[in-house]
C-alpha atoms as a PDB file:
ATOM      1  CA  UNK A   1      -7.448   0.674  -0.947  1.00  0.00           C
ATOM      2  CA  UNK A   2      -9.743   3.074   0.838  1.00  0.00           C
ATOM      3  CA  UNK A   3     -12.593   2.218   3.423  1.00  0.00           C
ATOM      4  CA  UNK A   4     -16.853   3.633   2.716  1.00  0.00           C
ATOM      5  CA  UNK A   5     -19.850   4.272   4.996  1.00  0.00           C
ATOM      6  CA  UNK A   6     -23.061   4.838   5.220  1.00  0.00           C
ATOM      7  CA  UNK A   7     -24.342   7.464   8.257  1.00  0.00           C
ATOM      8  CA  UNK A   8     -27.252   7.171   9.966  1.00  0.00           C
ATOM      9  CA  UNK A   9     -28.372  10.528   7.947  1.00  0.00           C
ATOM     10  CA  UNK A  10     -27.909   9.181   4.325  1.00  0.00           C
ATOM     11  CA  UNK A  11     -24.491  10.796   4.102  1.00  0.00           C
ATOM     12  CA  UNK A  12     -21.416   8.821   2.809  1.00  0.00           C
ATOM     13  CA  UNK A  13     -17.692   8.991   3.854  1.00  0.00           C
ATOM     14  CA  UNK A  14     -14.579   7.777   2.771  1.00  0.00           C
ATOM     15  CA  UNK A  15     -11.150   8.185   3.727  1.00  0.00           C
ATOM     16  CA  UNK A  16      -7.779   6.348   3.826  1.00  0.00           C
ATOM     17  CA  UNK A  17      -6.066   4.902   0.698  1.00  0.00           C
ATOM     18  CA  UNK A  18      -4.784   5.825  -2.833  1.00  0.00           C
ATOM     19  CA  UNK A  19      -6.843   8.152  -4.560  1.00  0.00           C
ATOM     20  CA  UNK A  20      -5.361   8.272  -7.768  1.00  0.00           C
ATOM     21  CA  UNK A  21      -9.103   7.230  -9.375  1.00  0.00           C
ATOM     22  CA  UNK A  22     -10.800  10.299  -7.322  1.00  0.00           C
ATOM     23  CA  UNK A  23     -12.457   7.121  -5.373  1.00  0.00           C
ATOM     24  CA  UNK A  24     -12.382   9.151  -1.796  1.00  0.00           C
ATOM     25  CA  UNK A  25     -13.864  12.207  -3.502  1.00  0.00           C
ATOM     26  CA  UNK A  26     -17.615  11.632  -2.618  1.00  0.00           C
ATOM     27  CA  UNK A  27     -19.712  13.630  -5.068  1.00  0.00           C
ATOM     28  CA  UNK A  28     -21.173  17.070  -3.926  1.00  0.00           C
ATOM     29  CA  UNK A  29     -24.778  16.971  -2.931  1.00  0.00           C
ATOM     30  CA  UNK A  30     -24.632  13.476  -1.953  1.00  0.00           C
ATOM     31  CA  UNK A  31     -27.371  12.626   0.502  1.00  0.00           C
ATOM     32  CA  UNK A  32     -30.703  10.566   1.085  1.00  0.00           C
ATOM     33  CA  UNK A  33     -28.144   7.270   0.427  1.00  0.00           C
ATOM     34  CA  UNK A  34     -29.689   3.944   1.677  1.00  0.00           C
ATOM     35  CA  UNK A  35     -27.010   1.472   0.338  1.00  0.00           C
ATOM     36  CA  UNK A  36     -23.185   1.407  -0.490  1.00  0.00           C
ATOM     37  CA  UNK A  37     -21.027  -0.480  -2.551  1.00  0.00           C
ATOM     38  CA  UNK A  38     -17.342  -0.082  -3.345  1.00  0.00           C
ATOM     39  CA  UNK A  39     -14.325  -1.646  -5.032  1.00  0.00           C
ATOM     40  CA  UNK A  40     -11.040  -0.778  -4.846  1.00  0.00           C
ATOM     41  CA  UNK A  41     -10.696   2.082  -7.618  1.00  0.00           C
ATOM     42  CA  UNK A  42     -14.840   2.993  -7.623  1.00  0.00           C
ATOM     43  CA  UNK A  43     -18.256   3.428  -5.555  1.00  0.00           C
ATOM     44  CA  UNK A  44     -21.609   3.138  -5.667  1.00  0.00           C
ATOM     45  CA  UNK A  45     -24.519   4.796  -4.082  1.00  0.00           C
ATOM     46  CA  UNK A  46     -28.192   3.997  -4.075  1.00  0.00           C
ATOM     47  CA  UNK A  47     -30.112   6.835  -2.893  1.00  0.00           C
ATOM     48  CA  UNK A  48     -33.792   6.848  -1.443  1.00  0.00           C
ATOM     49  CA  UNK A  49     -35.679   8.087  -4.455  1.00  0.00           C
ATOM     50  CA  UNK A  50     -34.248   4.469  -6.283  1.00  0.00           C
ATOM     51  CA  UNK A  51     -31.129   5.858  -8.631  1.00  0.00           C
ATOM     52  CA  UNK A  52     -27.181   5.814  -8.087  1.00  0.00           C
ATOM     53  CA  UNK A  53     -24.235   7.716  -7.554  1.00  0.00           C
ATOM     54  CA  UNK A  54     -21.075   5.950  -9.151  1.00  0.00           C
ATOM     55  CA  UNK A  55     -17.801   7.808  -8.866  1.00  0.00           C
ATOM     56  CA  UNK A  56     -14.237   6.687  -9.562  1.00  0.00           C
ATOM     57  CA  UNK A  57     -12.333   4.838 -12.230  1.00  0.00           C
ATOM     58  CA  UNK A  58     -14.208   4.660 -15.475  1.00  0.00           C
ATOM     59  CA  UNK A  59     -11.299   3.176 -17.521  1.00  0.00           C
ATOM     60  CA  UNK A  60     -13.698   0.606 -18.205  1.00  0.00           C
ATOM     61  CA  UNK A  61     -17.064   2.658 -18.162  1.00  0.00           C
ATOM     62  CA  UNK A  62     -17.754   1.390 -14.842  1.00  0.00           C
ATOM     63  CA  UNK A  63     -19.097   4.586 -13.701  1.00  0.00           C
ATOM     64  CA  UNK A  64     -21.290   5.175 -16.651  1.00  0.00           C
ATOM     65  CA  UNK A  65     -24.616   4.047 -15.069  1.00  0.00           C
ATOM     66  CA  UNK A  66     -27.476   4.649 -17.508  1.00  0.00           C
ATOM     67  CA  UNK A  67     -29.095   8.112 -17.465  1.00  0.00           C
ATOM     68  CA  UNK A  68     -32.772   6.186 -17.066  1.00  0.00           C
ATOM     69  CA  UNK A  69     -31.426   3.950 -14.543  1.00  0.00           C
ATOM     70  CA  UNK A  70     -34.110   4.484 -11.612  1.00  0.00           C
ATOM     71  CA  UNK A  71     -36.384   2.178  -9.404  1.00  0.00           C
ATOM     72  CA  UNK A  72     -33.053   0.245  -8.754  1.00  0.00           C
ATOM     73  CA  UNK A  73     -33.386  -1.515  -5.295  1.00  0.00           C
ATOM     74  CA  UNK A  74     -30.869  -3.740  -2.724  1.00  0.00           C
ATOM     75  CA  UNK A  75     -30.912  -7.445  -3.789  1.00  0.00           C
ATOM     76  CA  UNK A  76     -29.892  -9.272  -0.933  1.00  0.00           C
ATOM     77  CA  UNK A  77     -28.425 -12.762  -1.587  1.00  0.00           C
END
């Protein structure tokens, strides 16, 4: 439903799609991102310094990542 990327700088952008969930609306202050994830009605960020950026839908509490969530990393399968 809309389309993410990472920059070269750490930046994220989105665009295209519904954006009923505020899923396009990349959080203020963004930056020093090293990996993305999305699904259709959220996103996910992991930044440099090892925590995330979830914005979106949280019907569901998807976007409730733990306050002492840090030291996450990309698993690659």
């Amino acid at each position: 439903m809309h389309s993410l990327a990472l920059r070269a700088d750490g930046m994220v952008a989105v665009w295209g799609g519904d954006n009923s969930f505020s899923q396009t609306n990349v959080p203020g202050g963004l930056s020093n991102v090293m990996a993305i994830s999305t699904r259709w009605d959220y996103n996910l960020a992991l930044r440099a310094d090892g925590t995330l950026a979830v914005w979106g839908d949280n019907s569901v509490g998807q976007t409730n990542a733990p306050v002492a969530l840090n030291n996450v990393v990309v698993c690659r399968i």
